[in-house]
N, C-alpha and C. Protein backbone atom coordinates (compact mmCIF):
# COMPACT_ATOMS: atom_id res chain seq x y z
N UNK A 1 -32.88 40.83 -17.46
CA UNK A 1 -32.20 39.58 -17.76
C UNK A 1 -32.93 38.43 -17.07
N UNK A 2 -33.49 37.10 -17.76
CA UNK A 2 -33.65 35.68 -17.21
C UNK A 2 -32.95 35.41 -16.37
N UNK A 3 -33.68 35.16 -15.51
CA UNK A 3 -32.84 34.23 -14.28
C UNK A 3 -32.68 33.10 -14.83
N UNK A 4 -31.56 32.18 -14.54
CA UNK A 4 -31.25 30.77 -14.91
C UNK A 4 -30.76 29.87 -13.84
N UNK A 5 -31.45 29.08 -13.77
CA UNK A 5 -31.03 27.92 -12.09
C UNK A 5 -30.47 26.60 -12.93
N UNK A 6 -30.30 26.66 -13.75
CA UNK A 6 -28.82 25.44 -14.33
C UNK A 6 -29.76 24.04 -13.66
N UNK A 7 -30.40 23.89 -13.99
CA UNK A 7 -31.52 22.72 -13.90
C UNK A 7 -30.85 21.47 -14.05
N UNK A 8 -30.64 21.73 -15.58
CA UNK A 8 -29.85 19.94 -16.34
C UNK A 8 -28.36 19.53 -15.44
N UNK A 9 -27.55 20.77 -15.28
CA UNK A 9 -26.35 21.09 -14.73
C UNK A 9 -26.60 20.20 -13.71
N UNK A 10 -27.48 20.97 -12.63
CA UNK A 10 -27.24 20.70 -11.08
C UNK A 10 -27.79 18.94 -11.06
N UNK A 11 -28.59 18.53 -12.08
CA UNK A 11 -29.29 16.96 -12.02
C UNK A 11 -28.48 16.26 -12.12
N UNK A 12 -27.40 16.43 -13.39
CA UNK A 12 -26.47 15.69 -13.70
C UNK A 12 -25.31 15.41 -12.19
N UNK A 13 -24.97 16.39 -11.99
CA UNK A 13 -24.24 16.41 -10.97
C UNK A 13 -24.86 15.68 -9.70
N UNK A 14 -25.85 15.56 -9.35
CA UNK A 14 -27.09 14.99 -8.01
C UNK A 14 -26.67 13.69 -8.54
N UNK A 15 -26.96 12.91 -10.11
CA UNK A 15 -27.06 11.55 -10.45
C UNK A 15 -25.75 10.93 -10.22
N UNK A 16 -24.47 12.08 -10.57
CA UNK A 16 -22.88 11.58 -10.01
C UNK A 16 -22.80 11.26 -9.23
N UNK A 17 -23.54 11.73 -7.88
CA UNK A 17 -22.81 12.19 -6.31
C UNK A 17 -23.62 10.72 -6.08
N UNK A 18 -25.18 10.77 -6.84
CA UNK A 18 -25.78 9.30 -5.75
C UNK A 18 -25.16 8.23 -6.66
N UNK A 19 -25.22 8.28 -7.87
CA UNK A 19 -24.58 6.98 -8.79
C UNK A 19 -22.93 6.35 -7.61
N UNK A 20 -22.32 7.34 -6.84
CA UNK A 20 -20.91 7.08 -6.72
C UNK A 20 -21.38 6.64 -5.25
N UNK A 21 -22.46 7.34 -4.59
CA UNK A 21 -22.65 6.57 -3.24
C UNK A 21 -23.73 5.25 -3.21
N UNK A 22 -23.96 4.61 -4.29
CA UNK A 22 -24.31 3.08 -4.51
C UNK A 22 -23.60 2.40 -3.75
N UNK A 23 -24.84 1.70 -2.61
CA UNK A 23 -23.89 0.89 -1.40
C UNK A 23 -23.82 1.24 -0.44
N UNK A 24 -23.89 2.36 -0.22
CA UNK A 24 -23.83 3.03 1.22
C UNK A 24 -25.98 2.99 1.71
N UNK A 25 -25.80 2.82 2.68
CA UNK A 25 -26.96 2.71 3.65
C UNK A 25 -27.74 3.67 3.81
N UNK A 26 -28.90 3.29 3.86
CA UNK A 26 -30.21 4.64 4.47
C UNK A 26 -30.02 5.55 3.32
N UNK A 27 -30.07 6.88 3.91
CA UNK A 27 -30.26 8.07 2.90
C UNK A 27 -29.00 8.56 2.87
N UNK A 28 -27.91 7.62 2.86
CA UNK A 28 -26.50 8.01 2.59
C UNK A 28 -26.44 7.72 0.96
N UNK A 29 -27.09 7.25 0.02
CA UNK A 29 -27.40 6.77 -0.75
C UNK A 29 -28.87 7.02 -1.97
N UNK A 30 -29.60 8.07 -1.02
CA UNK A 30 -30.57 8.43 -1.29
C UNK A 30 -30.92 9.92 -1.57
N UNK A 31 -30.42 10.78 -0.42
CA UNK A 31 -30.23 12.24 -0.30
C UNK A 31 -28.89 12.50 -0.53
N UNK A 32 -29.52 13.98 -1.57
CA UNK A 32 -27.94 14.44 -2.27
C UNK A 32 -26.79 14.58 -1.20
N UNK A 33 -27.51 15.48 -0.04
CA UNK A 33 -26.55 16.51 1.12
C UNK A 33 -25.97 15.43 1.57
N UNK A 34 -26.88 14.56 1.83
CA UNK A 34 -25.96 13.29 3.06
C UNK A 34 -24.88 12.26 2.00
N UNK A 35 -25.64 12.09 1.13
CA UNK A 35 -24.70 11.31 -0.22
C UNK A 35 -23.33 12.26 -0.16
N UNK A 36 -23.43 13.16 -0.96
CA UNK A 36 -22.33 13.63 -1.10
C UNK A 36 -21.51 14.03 0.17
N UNK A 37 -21.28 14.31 1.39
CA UNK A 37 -20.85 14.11 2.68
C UNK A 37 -20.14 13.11 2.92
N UNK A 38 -20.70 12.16 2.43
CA UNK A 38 -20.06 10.49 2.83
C UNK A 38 -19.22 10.19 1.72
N UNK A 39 -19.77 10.60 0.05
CA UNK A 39 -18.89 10.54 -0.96
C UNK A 39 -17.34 10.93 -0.49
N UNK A 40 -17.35 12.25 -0.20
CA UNK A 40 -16.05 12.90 0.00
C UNK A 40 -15.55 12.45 1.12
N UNK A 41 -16.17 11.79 2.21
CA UNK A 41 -15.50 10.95 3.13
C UNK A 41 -15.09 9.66 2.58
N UNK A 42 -15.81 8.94 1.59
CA UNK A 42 -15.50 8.11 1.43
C UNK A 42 -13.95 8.40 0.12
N UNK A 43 -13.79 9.45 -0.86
CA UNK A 43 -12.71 9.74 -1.27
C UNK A 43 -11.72 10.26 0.06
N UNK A 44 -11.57 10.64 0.75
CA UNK A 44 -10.38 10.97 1.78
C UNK A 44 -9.94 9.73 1.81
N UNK A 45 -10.78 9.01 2.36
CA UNK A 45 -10.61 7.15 2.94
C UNK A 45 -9.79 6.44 1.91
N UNK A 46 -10.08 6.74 0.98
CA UNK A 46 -9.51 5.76 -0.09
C UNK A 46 -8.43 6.67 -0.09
N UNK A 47 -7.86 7.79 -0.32
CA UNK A 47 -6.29 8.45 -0.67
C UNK A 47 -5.76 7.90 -0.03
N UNK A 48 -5.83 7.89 1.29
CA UNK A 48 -5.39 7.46 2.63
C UNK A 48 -5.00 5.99 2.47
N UNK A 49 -6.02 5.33 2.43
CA UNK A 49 -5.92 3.82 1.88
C UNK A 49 -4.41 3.54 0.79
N UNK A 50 -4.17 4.28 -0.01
CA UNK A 50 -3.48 3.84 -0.99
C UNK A 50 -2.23 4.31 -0.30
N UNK A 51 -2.06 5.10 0.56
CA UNK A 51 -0.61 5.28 1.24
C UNK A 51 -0.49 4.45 2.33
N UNK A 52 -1.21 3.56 3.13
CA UNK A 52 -1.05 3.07 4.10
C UNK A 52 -0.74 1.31 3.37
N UNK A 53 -1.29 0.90 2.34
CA UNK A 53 -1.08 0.15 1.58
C UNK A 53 0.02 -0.22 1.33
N UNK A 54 0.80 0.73 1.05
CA UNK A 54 2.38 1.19 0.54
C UNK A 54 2.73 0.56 2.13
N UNK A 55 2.58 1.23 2.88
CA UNK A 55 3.23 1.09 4.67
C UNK A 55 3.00 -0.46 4.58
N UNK A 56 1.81 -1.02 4.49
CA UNK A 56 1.42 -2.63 5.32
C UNK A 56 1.95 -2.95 4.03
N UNK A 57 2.69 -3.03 2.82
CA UNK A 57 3.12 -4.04 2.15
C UNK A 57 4.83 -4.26 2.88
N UNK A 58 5.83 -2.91 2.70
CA UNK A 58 6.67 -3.03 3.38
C UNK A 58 6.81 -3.59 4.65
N UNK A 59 5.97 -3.31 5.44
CA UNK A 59 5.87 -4.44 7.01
C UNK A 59 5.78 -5.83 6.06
N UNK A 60 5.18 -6.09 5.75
CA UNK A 60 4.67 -7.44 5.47
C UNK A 60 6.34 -8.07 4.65
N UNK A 61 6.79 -7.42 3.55
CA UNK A 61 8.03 -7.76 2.96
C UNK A 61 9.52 -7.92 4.08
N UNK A 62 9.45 -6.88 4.79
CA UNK A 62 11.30 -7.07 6.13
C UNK A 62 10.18 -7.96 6.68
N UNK A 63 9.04 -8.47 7.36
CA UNK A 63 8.86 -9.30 8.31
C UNK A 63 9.18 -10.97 7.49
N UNK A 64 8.73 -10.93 6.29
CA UNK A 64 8.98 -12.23 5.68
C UNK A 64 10.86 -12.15 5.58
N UNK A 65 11.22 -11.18 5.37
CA UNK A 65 12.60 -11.37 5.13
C UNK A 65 13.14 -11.86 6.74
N UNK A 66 12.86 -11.08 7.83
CA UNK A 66 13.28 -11.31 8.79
C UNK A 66 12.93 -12.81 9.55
N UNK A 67 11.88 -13.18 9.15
CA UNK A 67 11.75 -14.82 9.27
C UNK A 67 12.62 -15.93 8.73
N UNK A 68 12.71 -15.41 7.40
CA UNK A 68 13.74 -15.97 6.34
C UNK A 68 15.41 -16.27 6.94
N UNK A 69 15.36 -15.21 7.97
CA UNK A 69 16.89 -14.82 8.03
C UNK A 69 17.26 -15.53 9.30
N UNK A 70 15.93 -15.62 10.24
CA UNK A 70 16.32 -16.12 11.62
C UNK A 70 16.79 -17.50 11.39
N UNK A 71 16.46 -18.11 10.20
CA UNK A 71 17.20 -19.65 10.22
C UNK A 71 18.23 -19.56 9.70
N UNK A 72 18.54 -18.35 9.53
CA UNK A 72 19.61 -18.42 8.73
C UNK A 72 21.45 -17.84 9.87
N UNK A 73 20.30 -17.50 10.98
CA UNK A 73 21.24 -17.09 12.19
C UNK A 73 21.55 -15.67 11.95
N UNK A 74 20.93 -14.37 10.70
CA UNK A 74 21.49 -13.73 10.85
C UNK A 74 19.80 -12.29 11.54
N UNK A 75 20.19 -10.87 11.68
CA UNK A 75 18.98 -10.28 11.84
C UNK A 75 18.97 -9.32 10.52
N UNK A 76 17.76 -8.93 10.51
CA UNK A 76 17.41 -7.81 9.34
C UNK A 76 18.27 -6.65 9.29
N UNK A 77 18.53 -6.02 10.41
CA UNK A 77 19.11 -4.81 10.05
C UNK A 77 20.71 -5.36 9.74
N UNK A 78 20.89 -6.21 10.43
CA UNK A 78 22.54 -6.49 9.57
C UNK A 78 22.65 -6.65 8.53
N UNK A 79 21.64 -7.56 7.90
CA UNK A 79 21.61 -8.47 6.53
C UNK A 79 21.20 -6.85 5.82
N UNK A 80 20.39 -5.82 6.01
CA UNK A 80 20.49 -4.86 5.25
C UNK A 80 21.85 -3.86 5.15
N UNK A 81 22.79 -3.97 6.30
CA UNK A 81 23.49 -3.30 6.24
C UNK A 81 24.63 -3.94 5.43
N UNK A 82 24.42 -5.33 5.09
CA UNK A 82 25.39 -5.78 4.66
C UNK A 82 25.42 -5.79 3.27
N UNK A 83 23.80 -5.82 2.79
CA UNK A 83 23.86 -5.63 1.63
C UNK A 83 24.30 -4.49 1.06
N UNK A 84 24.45 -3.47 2.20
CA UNK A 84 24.65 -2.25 1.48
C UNK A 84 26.23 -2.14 1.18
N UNK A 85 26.87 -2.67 1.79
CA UNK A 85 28.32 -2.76 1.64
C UNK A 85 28.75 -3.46 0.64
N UNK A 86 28.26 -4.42 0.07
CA UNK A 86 28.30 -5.44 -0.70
C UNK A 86 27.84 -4.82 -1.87
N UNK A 87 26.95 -3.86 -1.84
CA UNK A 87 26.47 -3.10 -2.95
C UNK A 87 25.39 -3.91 -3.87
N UNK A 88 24.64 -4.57 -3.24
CA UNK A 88 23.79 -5.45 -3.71
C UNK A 88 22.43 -4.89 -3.49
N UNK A 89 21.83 -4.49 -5.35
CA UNK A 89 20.80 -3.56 -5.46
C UNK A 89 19.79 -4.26 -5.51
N UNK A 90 18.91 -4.95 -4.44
CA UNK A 90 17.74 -5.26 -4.29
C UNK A 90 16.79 -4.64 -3.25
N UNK A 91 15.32 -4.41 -3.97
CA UNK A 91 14.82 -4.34 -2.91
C UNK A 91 14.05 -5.01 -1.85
N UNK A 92 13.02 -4.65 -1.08
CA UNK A 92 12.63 -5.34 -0.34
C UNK A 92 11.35 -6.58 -0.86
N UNK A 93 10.75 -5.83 -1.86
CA UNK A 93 9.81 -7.01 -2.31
C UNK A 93 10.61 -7.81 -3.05
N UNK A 94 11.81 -7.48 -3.87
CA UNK A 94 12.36 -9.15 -4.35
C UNK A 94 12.74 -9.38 -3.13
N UNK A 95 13.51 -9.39 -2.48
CA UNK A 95 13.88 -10.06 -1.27
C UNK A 95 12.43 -11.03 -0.85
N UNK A 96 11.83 -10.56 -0.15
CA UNK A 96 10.61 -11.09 0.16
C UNK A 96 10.19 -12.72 -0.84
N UNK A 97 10.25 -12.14 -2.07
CA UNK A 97 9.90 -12.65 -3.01
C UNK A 97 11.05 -14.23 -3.42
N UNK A 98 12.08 -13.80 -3.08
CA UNK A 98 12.91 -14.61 -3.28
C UNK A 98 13.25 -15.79 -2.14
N UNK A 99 12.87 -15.01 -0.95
CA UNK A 99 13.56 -15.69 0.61
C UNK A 99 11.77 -16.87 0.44
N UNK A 100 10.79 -16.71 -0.29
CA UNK A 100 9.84 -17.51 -0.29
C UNK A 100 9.99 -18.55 -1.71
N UNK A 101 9.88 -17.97 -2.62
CA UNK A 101 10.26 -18.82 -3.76
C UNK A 101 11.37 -19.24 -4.33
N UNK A 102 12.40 -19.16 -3.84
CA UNK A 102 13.79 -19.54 -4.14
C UNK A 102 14.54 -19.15 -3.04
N UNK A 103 14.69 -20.39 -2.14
CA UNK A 103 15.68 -20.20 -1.02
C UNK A 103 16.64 -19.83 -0.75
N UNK A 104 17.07 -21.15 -2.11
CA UNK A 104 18.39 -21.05 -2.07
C UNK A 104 19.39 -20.20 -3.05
N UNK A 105 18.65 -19.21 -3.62
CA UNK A 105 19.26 -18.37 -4.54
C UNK A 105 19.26 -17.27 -2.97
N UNK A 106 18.40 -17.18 -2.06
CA UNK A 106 18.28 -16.06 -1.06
C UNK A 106 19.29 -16.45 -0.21
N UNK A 107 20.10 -17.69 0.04
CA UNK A 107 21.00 -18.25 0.72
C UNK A 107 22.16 -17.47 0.05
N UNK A 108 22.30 -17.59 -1.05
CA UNK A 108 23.02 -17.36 -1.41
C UNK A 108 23.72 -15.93 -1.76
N UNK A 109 22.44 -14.72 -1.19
CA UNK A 109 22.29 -13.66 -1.12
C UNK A 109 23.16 -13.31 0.49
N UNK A 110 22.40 -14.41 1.24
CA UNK A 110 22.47 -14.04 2.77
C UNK A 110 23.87 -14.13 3.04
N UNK A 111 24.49 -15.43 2.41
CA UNK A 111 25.88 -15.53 2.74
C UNK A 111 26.49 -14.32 2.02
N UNK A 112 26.40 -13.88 0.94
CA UNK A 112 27.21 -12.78 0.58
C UNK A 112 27.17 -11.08 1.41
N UNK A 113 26.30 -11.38 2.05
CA UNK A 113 26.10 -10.09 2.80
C UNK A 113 26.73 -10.42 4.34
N UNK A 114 26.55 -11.46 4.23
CA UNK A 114 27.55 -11.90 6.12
C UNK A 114 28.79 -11.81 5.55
N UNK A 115 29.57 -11.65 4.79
CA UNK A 115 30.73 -11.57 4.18
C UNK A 115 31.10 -9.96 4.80
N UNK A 116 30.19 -9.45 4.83
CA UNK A 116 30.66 -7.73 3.94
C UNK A 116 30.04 -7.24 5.53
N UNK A 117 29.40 -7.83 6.51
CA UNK A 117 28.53 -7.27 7.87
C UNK A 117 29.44 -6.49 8.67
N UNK A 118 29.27 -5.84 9.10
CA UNK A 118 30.23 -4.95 10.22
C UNK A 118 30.19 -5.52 11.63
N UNK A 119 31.25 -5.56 12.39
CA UNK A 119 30.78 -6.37 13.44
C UNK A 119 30.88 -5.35 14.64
């Protein structure tokens, strides 16, 4: 039987690994072994990226809310607990969204949840 070393196979695959490490430095970019090394580091990085994304948008949304609220005399975890009593289904990016572009519709949020706050 012919031996077969998958020639076209293995090239195609070499042109993926460096085509995807375009950008990266030295022979990170040049050599397959080290290319592809950094490729798959550089895919971990990015999964990772897209869940921590998720994390720093939520910080970023209760911190705008909680700014929103300090003039308003009240704190975040009340104003959430109050919404919950109140049964008022928003989440945190409208909130965010609202306590910046419409105040006073968020005023009008805030007072209904100091209504319903536990003391």
């Amino acid at each position: 039987m012919p031996r077969v070393k998958g020639g076209p196979a293995s090239h195609r695959k070499h042109k993926k690994v460096i085509g995807m490490a375009k950008g990266f430095k030295g022979t990170r970019n040049r050599l397959f072994n080290r290319a592809n090394q950094y490729v798959l580091r550089a895919g971990e990085h990015a999964f990772a990226g897209r869940k921590q994304r998720r994390r720093d948008l939520r910080r970023l949304w209760i911190a705008r809310i909680n700014g929103a609220l300090s003039e308003m005399g009240l704190n975040y975890s009340k104003f959430i607990n109050g919404l919950k009593n109140s049964s008022i289904d928003l989440n945190r990016k409208q909130l965010s969204e609202m306590a910046i572009h419409s105040p006073k519709d968020f005023e009008q949020v805030v007072n209904k949840a100091k209504t319903t706050v536990k003391a």
